[in-house]
N, C-alpha and C. Protein backbone atom coordinates (compact mmCIF):
# COMPACT_ATOMS: atom_id res chain seq x y z
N UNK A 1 -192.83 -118.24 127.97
CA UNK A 1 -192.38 -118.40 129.32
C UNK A 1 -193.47 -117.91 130.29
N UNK A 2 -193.82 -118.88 130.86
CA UNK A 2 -195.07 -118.22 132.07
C UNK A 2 -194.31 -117.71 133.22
N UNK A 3 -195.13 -116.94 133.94
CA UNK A 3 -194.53 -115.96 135.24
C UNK A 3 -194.45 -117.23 136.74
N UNK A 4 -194.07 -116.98 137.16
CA UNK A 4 -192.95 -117.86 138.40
C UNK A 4 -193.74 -116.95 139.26
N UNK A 5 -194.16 -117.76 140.35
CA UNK A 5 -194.89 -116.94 141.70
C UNK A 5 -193.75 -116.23 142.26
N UNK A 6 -192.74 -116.83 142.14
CA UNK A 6 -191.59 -115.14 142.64
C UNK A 6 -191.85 -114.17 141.91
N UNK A 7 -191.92 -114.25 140.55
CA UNK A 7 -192.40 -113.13 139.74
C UNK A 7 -193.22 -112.11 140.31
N UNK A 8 -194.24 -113.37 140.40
CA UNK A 8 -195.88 -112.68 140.27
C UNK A 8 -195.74 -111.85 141.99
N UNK A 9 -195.21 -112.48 142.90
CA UNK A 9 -195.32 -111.63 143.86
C UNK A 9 -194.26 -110.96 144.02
N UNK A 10 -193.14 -110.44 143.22
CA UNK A 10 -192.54 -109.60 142.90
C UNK A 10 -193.22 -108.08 142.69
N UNK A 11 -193.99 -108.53 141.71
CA UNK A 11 -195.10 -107.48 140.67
C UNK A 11 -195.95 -107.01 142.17
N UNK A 12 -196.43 -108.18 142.63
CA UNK A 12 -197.56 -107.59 143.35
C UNK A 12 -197.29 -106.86 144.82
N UNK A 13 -195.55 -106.83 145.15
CA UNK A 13 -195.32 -106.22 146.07
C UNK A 13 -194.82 -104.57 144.96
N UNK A 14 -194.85 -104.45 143.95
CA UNK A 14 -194.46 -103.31 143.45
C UNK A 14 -195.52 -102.58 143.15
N UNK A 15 -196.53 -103.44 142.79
CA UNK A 15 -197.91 -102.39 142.99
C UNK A 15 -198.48 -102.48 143.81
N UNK A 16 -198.61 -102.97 145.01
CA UNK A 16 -199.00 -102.90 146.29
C UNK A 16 -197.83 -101.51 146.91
N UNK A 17 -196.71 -101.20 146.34
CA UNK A 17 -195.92 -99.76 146.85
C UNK A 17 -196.56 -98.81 146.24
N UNK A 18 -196.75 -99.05 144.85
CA UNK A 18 -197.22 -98.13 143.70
C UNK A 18 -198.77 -97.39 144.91
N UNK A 19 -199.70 -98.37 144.94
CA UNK A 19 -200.68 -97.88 145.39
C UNK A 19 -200.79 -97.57 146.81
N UNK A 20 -199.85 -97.97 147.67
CA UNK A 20 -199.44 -97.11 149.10
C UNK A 20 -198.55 -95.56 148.64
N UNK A 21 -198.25 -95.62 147.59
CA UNK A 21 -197.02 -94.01 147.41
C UNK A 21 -198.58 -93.13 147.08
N UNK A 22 -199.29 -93.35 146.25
CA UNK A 22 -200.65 -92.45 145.59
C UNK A 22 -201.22 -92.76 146.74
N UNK A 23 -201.96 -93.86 147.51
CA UNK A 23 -202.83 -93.62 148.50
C UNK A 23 -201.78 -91.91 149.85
N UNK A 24 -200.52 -92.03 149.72
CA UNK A 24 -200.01 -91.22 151.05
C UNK A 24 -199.99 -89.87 150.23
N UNK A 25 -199.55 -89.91 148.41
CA UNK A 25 -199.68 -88.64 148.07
C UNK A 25 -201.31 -87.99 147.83
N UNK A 26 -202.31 -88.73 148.04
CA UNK A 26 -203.88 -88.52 148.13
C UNK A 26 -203.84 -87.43 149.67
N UNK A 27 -203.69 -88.01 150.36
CA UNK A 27 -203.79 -88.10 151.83
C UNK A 27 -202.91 -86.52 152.03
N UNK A 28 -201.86 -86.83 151.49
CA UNK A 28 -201.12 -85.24 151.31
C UNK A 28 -201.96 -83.89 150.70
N UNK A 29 -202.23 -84.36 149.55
CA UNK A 29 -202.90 -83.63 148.48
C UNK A 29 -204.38 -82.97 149.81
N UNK A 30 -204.97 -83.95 150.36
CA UNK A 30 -206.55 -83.51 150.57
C UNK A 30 -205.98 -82.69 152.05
N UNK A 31 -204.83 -83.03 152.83
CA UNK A 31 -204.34 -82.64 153.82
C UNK A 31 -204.01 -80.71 153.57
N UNK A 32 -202.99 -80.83 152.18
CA UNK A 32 -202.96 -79.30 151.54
C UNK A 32 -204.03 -78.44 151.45
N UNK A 33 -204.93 -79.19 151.02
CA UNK A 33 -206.21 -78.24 150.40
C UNK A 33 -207.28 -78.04 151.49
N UNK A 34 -206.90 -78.63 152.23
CA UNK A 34 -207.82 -78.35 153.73
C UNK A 34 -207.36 -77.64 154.07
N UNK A 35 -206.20 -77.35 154.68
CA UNK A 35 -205.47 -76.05 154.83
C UNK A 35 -205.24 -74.81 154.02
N UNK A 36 -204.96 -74.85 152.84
CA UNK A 36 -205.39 -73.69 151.91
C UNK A 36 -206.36 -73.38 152.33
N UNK A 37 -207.85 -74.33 152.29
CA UNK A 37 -209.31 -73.79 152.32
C UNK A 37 -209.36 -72.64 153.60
N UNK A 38 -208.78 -73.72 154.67
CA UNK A 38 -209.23 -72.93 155.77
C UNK A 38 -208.64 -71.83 155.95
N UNK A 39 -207.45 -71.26 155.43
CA UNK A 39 -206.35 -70.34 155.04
C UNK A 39 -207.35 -69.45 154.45
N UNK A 40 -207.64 -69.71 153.28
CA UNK A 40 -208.22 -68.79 152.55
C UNK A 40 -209.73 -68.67 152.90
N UNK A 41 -210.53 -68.93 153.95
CA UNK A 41 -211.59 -68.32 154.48
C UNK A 41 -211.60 -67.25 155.76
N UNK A 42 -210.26 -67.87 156.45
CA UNK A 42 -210.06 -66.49 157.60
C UNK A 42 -209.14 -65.44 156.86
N UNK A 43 -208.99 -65.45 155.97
CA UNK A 43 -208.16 -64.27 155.17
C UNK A 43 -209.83 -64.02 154.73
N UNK A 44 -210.62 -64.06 154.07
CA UNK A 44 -212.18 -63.49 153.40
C UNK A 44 -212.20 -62.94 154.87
N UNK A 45 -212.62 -63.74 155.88
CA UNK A 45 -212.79 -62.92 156.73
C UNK A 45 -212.17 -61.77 157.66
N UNK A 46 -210.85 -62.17 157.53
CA UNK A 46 -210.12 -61.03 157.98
C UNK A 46 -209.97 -59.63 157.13
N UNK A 47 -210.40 -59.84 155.97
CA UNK A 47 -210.66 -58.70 154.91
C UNK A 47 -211.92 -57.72 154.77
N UNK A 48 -212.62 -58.75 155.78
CA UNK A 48 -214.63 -58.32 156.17
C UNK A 48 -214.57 -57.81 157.25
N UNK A 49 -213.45 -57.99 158.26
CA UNK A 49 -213.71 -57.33 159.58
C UNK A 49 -212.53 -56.31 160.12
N UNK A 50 -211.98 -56.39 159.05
CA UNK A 50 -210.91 -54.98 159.08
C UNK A 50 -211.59 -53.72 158.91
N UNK A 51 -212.21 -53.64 157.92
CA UNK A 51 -213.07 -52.19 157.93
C UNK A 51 -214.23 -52.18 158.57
N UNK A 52 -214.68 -53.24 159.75
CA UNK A 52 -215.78 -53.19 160.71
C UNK A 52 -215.12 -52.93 161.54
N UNK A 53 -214.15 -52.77 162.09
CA UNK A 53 -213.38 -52.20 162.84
C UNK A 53 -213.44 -51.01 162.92
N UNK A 54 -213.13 -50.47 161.83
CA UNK A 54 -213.31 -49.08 161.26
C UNK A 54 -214.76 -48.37 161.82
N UNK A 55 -215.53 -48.99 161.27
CA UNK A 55 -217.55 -49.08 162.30
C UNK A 55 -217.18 -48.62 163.66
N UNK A 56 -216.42 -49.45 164.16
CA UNK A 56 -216.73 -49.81 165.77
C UNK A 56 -215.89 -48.53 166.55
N UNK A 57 -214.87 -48.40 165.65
CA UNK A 57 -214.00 -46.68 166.18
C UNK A 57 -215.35 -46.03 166.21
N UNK A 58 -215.48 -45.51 164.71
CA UNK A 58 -216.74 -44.36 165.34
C UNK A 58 -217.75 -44.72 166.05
N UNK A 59 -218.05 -45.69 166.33
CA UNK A 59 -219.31 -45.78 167.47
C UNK A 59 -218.67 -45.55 169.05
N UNK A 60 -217.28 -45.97 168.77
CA UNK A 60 -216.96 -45.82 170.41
C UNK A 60 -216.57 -44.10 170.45
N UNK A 61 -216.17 -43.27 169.16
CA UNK A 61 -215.94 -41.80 169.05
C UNK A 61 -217.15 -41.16 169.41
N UNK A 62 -218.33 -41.96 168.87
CA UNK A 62 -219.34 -41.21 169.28
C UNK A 62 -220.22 -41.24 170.64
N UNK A 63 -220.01 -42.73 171.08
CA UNK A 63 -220.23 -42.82 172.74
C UNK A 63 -219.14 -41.97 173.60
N UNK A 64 -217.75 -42.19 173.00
CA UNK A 64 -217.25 -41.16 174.55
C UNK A 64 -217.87 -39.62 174.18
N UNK A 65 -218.09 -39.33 173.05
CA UNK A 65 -218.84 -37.80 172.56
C UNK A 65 -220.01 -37.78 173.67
N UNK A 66 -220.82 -38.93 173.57
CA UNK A 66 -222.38 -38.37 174.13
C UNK A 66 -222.15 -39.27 175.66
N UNK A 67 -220.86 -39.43 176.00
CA UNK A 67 -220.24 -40.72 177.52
C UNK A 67 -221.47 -40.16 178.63
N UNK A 68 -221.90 -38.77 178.67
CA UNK A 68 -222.64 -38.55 179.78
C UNK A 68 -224.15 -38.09 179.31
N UNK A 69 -224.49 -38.52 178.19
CA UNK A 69 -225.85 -38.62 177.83
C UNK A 69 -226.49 -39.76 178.07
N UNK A 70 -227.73 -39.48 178.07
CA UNK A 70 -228.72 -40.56 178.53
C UNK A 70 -230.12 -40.06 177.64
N UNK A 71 -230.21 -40.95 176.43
CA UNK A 71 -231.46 -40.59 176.02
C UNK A 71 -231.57 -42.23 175.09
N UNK A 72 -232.74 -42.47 174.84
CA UNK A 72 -233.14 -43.61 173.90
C UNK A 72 -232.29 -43.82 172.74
N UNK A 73 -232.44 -42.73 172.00
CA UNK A 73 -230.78 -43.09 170.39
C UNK A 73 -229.74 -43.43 170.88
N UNK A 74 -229.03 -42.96 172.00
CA UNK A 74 -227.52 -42.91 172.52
C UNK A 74 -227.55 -44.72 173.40
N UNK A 75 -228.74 -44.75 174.44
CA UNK A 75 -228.65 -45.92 174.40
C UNK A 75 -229.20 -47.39 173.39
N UNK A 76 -229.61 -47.30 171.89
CA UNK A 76 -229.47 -48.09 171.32
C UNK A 76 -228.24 -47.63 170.53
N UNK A 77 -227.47 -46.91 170.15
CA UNK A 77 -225.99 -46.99 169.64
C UNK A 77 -225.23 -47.96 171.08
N UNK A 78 -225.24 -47.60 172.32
CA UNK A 78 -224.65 -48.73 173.37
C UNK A 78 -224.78 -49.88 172.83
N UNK A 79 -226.28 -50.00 172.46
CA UNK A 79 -226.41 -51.48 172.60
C UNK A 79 -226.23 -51.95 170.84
N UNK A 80 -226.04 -51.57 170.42
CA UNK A 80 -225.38 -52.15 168.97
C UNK A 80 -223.93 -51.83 168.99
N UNK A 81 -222.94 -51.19 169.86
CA UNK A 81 -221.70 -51.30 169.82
C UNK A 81 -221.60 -52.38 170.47
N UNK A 82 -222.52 -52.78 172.01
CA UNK A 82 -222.09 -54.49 172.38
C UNK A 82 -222.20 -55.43 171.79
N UNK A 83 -223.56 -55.72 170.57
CA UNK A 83 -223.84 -56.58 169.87
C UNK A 83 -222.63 -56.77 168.95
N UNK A 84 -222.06 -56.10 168.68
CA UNK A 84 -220.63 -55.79 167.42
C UNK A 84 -219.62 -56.55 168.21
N UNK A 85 -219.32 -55.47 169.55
CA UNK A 85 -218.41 -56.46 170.65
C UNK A 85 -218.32 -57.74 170.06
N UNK A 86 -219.88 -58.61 171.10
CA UNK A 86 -220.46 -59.71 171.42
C UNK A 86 -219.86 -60.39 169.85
N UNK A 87 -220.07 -60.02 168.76
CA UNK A 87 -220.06 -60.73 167.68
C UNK A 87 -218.76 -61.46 167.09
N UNK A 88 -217.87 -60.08 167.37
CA UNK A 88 -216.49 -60.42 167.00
C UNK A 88 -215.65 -61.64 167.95
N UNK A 89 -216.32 -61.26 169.58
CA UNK A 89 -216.06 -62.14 170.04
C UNK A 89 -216.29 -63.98 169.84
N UNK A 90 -217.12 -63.69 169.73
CA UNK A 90 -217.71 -65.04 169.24
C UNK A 90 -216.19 -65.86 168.43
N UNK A 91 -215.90 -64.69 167.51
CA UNK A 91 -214.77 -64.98 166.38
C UNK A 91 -213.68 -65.40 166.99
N UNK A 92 -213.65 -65.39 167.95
CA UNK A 92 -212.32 -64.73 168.49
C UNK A 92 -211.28 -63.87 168.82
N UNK A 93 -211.99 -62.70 168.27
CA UNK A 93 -211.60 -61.48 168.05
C UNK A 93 -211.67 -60.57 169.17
N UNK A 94 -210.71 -60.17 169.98
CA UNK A 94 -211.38 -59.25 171.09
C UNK A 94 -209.91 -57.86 171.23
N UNK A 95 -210.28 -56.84 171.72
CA UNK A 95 -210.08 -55.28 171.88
C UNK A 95 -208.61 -56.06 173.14
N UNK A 96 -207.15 -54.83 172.60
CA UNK A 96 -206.40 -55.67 173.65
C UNK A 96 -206.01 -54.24 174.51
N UNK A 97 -205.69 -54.60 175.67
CA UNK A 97 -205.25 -53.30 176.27
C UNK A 97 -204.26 -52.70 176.17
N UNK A 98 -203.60 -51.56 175.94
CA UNK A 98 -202.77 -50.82 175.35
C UNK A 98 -202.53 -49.62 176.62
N UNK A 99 -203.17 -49.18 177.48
CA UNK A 99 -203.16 -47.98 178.25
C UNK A 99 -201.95 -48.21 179.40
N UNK A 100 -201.04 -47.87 179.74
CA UNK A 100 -200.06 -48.22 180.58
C UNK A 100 -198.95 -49.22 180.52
N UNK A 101 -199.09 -50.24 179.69
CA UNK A 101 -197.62 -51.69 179.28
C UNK A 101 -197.02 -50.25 178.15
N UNK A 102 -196.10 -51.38 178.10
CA UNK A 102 -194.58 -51.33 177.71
C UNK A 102 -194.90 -50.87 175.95
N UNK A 103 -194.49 -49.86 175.27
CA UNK A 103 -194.41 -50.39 173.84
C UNK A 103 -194.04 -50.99 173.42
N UNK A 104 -194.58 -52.00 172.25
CA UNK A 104 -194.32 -52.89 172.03
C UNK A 104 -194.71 -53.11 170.26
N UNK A 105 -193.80 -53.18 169.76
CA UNK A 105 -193.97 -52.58 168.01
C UNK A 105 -194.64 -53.96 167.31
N UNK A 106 -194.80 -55.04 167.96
CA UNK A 106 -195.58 -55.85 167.37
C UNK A 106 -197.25 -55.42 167.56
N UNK A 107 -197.62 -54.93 168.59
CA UNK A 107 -198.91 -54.53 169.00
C UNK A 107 -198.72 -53.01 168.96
N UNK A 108 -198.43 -52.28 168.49
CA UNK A 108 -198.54 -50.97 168.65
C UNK A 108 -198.04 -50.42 167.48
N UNK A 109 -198.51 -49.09 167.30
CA UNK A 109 -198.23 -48.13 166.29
C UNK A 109 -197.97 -46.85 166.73
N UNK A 110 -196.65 -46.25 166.94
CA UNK A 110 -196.45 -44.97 167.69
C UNK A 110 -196.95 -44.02 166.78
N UNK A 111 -198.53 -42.82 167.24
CA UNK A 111 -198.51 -42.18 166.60
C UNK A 111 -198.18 -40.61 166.47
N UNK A 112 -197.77 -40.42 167.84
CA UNK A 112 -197.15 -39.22 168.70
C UNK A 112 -196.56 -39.99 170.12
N UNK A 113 -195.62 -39.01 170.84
CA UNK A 113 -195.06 -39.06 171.96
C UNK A 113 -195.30 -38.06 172.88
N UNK A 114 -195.45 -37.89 174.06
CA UNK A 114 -195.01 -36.81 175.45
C UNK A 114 -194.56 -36.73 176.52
N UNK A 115 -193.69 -35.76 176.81
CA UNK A 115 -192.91 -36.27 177.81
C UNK A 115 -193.57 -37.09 178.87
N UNK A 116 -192.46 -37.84 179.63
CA UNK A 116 -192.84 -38.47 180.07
C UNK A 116 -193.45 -38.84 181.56
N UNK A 117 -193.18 -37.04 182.28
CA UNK A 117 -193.89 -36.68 183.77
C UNK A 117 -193.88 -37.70 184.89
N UNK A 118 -195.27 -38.34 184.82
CA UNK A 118 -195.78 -39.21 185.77
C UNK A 118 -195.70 -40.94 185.21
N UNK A 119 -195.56 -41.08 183.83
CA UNK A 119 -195.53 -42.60 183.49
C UNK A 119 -193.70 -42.49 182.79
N UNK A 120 -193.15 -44.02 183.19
CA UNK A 120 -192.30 -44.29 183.03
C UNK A 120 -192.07 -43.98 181.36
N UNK A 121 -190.59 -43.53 180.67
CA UNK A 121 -190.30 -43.97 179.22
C UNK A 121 -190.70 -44.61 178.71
N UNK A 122 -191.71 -44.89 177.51
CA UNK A 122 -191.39 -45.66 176.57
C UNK A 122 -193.06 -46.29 176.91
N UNK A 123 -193.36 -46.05 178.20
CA UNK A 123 -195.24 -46.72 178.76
C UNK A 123 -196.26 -45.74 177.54
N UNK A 124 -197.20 -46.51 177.35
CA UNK A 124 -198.35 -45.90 176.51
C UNK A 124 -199.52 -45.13 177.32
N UNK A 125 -199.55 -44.05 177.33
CA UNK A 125 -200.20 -43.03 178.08
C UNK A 125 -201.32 -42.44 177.30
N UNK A 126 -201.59 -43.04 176.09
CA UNK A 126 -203.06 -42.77 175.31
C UNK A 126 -203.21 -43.53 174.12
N UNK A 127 -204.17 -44.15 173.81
CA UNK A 127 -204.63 -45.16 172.72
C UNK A 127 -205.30 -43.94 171.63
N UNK A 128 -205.34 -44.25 170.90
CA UNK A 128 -206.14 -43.28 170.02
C UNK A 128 -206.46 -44.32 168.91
N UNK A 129 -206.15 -45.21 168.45
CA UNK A 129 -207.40 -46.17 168.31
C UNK A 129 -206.51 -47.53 168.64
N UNK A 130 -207.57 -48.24 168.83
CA UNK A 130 -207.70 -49.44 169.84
C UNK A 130 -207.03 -50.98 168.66
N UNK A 131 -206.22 -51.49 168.92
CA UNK A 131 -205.93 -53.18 169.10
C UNK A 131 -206.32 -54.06 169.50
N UNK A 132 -206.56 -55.05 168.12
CA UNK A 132 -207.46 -56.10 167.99
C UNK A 132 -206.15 -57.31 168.29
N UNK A 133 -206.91 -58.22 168.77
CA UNK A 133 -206.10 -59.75 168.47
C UNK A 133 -207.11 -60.67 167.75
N UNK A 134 -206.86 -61.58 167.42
CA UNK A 134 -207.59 -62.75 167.03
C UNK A 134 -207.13 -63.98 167.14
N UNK A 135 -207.83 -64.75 168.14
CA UNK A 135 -207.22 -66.02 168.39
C UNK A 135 -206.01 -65.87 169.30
N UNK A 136 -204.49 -66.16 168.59
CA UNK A 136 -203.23 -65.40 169.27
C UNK A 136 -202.51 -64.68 168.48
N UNK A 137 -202.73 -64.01 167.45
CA UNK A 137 -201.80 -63.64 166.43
C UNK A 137 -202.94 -61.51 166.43
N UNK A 138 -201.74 -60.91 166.29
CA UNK A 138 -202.62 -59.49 165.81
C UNK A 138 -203.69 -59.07 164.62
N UNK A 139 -204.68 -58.71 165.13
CA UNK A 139 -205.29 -58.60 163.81
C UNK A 139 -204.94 -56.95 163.32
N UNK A 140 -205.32 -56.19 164.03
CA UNK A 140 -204.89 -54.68 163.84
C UNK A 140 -204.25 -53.93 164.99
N UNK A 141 -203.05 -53.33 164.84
CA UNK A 141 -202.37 -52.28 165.83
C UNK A 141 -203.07 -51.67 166.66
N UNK A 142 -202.75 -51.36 167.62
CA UNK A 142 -203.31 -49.97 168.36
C UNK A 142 -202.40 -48.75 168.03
N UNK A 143 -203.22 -47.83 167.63
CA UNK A 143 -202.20 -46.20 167.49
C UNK A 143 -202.36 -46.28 168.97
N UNK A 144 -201.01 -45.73 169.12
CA UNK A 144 -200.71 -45.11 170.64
C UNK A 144 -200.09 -43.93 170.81
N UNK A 145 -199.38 -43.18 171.86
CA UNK A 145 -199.19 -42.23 172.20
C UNK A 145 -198.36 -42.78 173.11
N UNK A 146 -196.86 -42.46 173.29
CA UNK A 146 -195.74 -42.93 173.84
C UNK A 146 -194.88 -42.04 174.86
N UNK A 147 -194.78 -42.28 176.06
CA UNK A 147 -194.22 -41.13 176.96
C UNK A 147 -192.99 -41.43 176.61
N UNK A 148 -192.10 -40.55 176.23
CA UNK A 148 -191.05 -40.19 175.92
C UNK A 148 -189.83 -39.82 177.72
């Protein structure tokens, strides 16, 4: 029995689906792994610039230390804490302000409290180390200090 062009273009609309279902699960597949990739390179990097962070505390511990010195070492530590700045920025990465807003437990880490005098309840009245963002999402807390 030979095949009947209804047949035959029977067949050929079933593998013409066959190879549109693999061409959209291709398309899926390379769509996933682009995203993994890029997933899993700002995680490498978010794992590289967490403890440069760490760097950049003590350089700013040691500029407010020497804040009213003026000598050649003190100003190349300045200028390699901006280059660090400058760098992260680039990333997207930049220092968020914390001194006076509202606490806020997504961006903050209460690490002491005091009363609360001259700033309203609950306002941040000292950073003691500084909050990163990246892009729009947190990269690291700020410890704060919380008027009670």
């Amino acid at each position: 029995m030979e095949p009947t062009i209804e047949n035959l273009e029977q067949e050929l609309k079933s593998e013409h689906d066959l190879y549109l279902r693999a061409l959209a699960d291709f398309d899926n597949y390379r769509r996933r792994t682009d995203r993994e990739r890029a997933q899993f390179g700002r995680e490498a990097l978010r794992r590289f610039i967490l403890p440069l962070l760490d760097v950049i505390d003590d350089l700013e511990r040691l500029l407010t230390f020497a804040e009213t010195k003026t000598s050649p070492f003190v100003d190349r530590i300045r200028g390699v804490h901006r280059k660090l700045l400058k760098l992260l920025e680039v990333e997207g990465i930049r220092p968020f302000q914390s001194i006076g807003r509202p606490f806020d437990p997504a961006f903050h880490e209460a690490v002491a409290t005091e009363p609360a005098g001259e700033h309203p309840p609950g306002a941040i009245v000292q950073e003691v180390r500084r909050g990163y963002s990246w892009d729009d999402e947190v990269l690291r807390t700020a410890s704060v200090v919380v008027a009670v």
